[in-house]
PDB file of N, CA and C in Angstrom:
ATOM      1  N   UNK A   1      98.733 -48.607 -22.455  1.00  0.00           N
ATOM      2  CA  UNK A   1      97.291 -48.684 -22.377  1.00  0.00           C
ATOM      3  C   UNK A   1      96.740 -47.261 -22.318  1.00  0.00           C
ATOM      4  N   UNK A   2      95.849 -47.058 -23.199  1.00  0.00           N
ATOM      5  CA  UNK A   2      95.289 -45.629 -22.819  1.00  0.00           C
ATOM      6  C   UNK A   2      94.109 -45.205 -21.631  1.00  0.00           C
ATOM      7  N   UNK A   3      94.709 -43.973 -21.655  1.00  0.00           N
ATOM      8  CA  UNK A   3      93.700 -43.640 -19.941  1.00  0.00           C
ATOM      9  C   UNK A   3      92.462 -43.804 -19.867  1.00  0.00           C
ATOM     10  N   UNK A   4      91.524 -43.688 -20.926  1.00  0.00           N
ATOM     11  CA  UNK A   4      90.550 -43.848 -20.686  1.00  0.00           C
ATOM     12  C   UNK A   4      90.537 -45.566 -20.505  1.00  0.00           C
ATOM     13  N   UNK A   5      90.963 -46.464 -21.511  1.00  0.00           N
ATOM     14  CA  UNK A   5      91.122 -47.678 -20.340  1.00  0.00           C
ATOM     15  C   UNK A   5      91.631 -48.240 -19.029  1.00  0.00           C
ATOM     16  N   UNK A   6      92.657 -48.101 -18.388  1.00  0.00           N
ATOM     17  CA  UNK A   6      92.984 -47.721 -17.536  1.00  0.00           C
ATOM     18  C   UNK A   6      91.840 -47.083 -16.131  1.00  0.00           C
ATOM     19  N   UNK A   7      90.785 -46.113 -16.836  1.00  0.00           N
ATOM     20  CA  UNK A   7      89.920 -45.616 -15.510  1.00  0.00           C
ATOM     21  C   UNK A   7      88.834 -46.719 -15.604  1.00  0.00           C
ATOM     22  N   UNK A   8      88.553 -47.244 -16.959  1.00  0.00           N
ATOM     23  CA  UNK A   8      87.734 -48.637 -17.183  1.00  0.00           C
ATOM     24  C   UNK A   8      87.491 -49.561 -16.050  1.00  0.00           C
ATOM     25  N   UNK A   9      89.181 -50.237 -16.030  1.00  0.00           N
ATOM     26  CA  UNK A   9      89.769 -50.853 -15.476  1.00  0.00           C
ATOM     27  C   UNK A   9      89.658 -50.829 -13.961  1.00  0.00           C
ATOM     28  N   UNK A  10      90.100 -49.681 -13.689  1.00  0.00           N
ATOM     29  CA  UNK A  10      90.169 -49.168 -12.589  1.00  0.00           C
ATOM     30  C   UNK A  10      88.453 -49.177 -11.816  1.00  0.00           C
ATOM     31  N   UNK A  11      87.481 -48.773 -12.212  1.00  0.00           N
ATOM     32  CA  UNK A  11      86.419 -48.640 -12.080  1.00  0.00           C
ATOM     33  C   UNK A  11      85.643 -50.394 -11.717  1.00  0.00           C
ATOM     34  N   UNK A  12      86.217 -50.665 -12.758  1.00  0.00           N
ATOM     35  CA  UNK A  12      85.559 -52.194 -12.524  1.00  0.00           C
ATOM     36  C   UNK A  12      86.094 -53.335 -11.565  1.00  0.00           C
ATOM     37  N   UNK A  13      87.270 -52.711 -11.208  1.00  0.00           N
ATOM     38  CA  UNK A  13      87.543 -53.429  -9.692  1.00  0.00           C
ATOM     39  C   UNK A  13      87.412 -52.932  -8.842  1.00  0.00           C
ATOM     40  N   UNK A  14      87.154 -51.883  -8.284  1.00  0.00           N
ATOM     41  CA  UNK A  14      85.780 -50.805  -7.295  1.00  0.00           C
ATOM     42  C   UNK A  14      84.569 -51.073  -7.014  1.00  0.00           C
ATOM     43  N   UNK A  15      84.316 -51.437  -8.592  1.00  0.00           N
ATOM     44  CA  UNK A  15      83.022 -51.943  -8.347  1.00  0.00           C
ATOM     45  C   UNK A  15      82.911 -53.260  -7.843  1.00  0.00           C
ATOM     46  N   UNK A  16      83.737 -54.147  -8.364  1.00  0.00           N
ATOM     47  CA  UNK A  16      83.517 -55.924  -7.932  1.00  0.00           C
ATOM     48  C   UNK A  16      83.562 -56.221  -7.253  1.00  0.00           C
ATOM     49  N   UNK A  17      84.831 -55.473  -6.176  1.00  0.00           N
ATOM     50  CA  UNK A  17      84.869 -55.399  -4.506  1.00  0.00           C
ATOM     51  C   UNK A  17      84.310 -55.004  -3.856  1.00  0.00           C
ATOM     52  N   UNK A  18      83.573 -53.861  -4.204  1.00  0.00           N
ATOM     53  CA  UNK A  18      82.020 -53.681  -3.518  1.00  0.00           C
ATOM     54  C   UNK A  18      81.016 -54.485  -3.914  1.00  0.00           C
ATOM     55  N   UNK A  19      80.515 -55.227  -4.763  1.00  0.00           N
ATOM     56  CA  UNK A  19      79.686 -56.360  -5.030  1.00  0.00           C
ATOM     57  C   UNK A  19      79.971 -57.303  -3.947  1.00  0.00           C
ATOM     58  N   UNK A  20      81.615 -57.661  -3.995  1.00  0.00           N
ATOM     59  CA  UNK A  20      81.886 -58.714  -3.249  1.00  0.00           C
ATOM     60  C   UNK A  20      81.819 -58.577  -1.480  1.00  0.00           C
ATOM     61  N   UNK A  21      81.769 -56.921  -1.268  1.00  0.00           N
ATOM     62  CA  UNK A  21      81.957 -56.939   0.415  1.00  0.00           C
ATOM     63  C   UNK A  21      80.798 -56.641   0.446  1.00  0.00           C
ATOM     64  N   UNK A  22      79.638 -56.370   0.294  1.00  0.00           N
ATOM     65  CA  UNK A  22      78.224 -56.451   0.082  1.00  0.00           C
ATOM     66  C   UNK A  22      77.938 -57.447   0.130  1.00  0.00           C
ATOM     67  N   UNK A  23      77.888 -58.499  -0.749  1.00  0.00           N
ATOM     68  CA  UNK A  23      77.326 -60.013  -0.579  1.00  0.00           C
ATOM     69  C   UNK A  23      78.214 -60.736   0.278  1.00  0.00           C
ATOM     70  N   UNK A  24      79.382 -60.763   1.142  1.00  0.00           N
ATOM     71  CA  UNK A  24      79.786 -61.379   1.925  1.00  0.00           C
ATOM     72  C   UNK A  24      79.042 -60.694   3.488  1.00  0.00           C
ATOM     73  N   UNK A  25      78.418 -58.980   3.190  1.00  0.00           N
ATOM     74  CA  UNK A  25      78.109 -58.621   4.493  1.00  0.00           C
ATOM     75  C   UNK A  25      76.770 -58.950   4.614  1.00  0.00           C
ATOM     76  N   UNK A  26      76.062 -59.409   3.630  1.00  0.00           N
ATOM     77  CA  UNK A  26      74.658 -60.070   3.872  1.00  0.00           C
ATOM     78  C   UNK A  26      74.981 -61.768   4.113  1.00  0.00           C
ATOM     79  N   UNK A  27      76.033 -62.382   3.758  1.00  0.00           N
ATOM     80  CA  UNK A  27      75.612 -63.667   4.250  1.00  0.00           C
ATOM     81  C   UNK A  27      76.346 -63.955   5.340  1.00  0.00           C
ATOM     82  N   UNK A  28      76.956 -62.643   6.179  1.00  0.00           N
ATOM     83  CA  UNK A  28      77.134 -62.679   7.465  1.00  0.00           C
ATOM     84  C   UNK A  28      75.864 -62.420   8.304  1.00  0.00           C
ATOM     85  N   UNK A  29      74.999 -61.364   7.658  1.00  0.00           N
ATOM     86  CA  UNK A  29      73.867 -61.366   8.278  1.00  0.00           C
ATOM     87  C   UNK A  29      72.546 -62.312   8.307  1.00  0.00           C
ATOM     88  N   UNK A  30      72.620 -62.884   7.087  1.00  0.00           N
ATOM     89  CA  UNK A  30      71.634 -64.399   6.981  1.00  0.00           C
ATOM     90  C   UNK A  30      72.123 -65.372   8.038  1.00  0.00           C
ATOM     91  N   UNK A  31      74.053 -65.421   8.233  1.00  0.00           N
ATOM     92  CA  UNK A  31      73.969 -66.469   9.311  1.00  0.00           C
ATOM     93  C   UNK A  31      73.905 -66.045  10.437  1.00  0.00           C
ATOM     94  N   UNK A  32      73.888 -65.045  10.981  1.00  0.00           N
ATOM     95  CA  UNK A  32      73.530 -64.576  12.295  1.00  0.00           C
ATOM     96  C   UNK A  32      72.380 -64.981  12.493  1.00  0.00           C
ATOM     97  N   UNK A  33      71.451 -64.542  11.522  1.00  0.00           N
ATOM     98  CA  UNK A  33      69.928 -64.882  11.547  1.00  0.00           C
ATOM     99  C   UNK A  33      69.817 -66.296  11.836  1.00  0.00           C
ATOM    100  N   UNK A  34      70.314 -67.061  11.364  1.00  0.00           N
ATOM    101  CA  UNK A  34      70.128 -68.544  11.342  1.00  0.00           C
ATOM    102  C   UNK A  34      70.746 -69.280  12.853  1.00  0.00           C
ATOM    103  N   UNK A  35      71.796 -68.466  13.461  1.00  0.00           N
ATOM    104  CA  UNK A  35      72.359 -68.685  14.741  1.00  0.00           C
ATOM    105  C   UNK A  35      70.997 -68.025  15.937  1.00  0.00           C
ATOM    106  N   UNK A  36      70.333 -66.879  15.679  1.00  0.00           N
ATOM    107  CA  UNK A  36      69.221 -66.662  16.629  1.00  0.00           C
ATOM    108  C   UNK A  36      68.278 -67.903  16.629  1.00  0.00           C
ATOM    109  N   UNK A  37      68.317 -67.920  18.058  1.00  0.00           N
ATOM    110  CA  UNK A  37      66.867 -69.370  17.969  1.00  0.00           C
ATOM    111  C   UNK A  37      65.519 -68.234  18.000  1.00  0.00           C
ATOM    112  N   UNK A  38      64.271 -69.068  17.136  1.00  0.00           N
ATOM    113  CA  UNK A  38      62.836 -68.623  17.036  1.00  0.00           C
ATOM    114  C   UNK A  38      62.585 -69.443  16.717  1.00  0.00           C
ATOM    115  N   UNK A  39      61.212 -69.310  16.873  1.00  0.00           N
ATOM    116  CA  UNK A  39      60.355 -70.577  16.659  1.00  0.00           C
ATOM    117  C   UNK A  39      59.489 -70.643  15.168  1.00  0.00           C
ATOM    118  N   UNK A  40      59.568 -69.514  14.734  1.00  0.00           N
ATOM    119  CA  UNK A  40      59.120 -69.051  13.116  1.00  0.00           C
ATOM    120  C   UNK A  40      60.302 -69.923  12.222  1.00  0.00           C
ATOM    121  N   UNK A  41      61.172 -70.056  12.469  1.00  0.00           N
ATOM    122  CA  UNK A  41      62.129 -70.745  11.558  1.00  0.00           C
ATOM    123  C   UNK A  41      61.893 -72.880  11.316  1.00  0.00           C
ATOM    124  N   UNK A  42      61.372 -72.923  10.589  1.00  0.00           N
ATOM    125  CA  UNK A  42      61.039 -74.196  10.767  1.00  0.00           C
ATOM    126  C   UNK A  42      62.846 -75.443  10.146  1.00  0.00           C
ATOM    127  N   UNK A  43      62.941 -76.313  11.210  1.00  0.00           N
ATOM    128  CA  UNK A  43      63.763 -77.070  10.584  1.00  0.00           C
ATOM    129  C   UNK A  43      64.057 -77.196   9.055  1.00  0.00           C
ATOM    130  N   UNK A  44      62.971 -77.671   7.932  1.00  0.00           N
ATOM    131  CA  UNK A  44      63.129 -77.707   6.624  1.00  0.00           C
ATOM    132  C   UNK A  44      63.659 -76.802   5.771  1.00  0.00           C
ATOM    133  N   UNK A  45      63.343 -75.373   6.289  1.00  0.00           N
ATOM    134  CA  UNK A  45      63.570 -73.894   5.806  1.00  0.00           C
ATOM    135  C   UNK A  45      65.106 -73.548   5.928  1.00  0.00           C
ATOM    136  N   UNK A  46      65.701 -74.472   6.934  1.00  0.00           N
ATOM    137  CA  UNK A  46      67.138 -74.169   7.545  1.00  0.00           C
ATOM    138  C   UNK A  46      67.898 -74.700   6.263  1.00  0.00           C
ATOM    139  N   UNK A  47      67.249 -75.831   5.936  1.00  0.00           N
ATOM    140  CA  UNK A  47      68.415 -76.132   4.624  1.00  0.00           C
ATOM    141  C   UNK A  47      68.293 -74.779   3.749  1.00  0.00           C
ATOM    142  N   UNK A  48      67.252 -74.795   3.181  1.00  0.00           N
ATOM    143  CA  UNK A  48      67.064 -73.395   2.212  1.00  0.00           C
ATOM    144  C   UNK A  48      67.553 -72.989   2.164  1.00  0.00           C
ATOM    145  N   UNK A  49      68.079 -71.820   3.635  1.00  0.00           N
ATOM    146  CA  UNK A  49      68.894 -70.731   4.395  1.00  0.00           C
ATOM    147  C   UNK A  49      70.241 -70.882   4.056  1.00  0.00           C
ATOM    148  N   UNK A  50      70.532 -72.161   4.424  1.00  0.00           N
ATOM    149  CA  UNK A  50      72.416 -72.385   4.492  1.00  0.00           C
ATOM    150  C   UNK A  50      72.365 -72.470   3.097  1.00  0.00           C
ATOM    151  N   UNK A  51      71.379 -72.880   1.918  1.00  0.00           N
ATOM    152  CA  UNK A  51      71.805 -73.040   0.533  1.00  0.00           C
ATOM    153  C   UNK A  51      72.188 -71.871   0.316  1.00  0.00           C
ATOM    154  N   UNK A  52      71.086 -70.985   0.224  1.00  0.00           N
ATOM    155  CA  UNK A  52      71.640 -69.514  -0.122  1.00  0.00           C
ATOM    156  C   UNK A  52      72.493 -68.750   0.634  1.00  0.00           C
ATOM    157  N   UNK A  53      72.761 -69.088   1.864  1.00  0.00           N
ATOM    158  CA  UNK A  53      74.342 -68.320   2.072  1.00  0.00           C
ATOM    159  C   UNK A  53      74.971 -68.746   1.581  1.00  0.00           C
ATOM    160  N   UNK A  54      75.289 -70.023   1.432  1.00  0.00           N
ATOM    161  CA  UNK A  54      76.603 -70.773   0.388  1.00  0.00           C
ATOM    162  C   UNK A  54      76.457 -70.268  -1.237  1.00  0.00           C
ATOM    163  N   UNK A  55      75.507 -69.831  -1.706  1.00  0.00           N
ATOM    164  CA  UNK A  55      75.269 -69.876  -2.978  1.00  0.00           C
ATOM    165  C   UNK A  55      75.680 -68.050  -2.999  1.00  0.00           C
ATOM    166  N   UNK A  56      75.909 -67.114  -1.379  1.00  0.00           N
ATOM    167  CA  UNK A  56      75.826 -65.698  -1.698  1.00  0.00           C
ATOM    168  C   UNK A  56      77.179 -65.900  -1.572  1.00  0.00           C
ATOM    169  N   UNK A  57      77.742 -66.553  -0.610  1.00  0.00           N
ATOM    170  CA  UNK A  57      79.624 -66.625  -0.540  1.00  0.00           C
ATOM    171  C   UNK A  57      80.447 -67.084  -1.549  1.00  0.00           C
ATOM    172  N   UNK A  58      79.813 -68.231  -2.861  1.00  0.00           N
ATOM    173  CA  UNK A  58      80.326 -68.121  -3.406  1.00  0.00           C
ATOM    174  C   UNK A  58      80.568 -67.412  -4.604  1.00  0.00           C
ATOM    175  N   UNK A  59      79.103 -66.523  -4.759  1.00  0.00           N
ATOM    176  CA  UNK A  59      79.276 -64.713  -5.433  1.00  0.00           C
ATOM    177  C   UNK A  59      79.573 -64.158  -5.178  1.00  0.00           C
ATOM    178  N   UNK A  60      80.629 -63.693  -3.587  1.00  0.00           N
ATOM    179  CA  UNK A  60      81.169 -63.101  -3.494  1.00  0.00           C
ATOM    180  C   UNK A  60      82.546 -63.343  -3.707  1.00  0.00           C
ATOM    181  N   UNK A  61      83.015 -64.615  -4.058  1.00  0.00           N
ATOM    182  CA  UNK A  61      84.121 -65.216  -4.029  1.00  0.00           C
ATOM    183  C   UNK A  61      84.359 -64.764  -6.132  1.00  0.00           C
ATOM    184  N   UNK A  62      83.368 -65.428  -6.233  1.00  0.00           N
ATOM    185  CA  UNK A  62      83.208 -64.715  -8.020  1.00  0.00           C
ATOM    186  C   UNK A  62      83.874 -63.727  -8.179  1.00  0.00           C
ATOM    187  N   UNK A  63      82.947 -62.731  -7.957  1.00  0.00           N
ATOM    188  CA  UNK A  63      83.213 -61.363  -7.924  1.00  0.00           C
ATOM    189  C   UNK A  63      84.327 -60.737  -7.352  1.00  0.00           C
ATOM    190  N   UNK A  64      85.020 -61.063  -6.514  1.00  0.00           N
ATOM    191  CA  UNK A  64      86.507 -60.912  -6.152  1.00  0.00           C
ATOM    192  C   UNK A  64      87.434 -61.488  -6.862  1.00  0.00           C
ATOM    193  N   UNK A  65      87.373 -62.982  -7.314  1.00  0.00           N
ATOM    194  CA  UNK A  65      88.150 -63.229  -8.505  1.00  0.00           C
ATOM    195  C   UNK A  65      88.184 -62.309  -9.883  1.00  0.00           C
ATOM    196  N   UNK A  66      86.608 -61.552  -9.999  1.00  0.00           N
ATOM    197  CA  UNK A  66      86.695 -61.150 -11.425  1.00  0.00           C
ATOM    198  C   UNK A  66      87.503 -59.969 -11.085  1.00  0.00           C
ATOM    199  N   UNK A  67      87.247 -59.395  -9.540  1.00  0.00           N
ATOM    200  CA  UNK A  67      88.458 -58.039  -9.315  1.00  0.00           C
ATOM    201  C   UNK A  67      90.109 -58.022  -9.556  1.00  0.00           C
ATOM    202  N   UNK A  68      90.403 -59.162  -9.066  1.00  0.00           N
ATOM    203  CA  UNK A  68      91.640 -59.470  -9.291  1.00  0.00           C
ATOM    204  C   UNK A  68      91.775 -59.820 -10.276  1.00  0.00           C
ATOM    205  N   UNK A  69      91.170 -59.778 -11.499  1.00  0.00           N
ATOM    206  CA  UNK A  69      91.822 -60.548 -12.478  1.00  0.00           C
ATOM    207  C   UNK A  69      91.915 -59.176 -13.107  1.00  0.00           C
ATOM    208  N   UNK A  70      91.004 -58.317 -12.760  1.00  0.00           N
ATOM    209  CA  UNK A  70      90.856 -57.180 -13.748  1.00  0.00           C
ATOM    210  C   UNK A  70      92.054 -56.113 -13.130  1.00  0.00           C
ATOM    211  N   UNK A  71      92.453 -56.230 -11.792  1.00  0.00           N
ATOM    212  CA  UNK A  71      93.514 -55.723 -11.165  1.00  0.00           C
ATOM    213  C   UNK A  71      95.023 -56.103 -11.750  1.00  0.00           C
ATOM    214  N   UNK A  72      94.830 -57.256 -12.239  1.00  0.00           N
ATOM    215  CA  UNK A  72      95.943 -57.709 -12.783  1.00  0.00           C
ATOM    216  C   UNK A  72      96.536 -57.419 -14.362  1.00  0.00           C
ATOM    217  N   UNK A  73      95.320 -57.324 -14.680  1.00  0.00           N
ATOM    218  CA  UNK A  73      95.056 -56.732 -16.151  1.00  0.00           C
ATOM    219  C   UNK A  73      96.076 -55.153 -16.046  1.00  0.00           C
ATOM    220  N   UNK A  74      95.621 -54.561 -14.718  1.00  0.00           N
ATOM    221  CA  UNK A  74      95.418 -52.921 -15.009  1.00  0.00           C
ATOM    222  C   UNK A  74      97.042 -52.970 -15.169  1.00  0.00           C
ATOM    223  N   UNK A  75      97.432 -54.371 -13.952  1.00  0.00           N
ATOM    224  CA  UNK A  75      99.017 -53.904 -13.717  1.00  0.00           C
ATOM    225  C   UNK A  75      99.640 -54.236 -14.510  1.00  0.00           C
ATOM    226  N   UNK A  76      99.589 -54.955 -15.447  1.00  0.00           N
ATOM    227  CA  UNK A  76     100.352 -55.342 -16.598  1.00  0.00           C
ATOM    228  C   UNK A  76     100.371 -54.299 -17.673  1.00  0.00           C
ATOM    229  N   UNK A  77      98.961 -53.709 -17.479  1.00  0.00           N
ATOM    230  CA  UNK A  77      98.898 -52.964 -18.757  1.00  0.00           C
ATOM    231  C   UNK A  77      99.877 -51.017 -17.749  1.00  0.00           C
ATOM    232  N   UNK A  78      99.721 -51.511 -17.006  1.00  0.00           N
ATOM    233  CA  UNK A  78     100.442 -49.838 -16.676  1.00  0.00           C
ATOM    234  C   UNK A  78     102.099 -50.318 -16.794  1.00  0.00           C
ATOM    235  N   UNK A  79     102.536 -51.630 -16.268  1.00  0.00           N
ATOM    236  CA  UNK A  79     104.012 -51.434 -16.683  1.00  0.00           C
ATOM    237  C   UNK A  79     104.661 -51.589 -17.952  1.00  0.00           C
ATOM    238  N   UNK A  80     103.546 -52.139 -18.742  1.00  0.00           N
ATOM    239  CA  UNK A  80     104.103 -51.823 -19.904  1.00  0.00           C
ATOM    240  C   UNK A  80     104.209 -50.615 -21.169  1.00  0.00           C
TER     241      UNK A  80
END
């Protein structure tokens, strides 16, 4: 594989894993939010809330698959 693919490669699973520990560290912080009691938070809104953490965990779950796949790529292509 040539180097300039290889840093491609390399680059784009850097990046995905930071996509992915980014959006897993905000929907740690949405559910914290959702664990504080207030009175601004109305019951109905709570579904909302848990939709979109579920909908940010499983972009971060994405985006870690697309790392590893591209990690896997790199390693195949360097031992051969």
């Amino acid at each position: 594989m040539a180097d300039k693919q290889i840093k491609v490669l390399k680059d784009k699973v850097t990046d995905y894993k930071r996509y992915a520990f980014v959006l897993l560290s905000l929907s740690i912080f949405m559910f914290i939010g959702l664990l504080i009691p207030t009175e601004a938070l109305a019951t109905e809104s709570q579904t909302l809330y848990v939709a979109m953490n579920m909908a940010v965990l499983v972009l971060a779950v994405v985006y870690h698959r697309i790392a590893m796949f591209n990690q896997k790529k790199l390693n195949e292509g360097e031992a051969s």
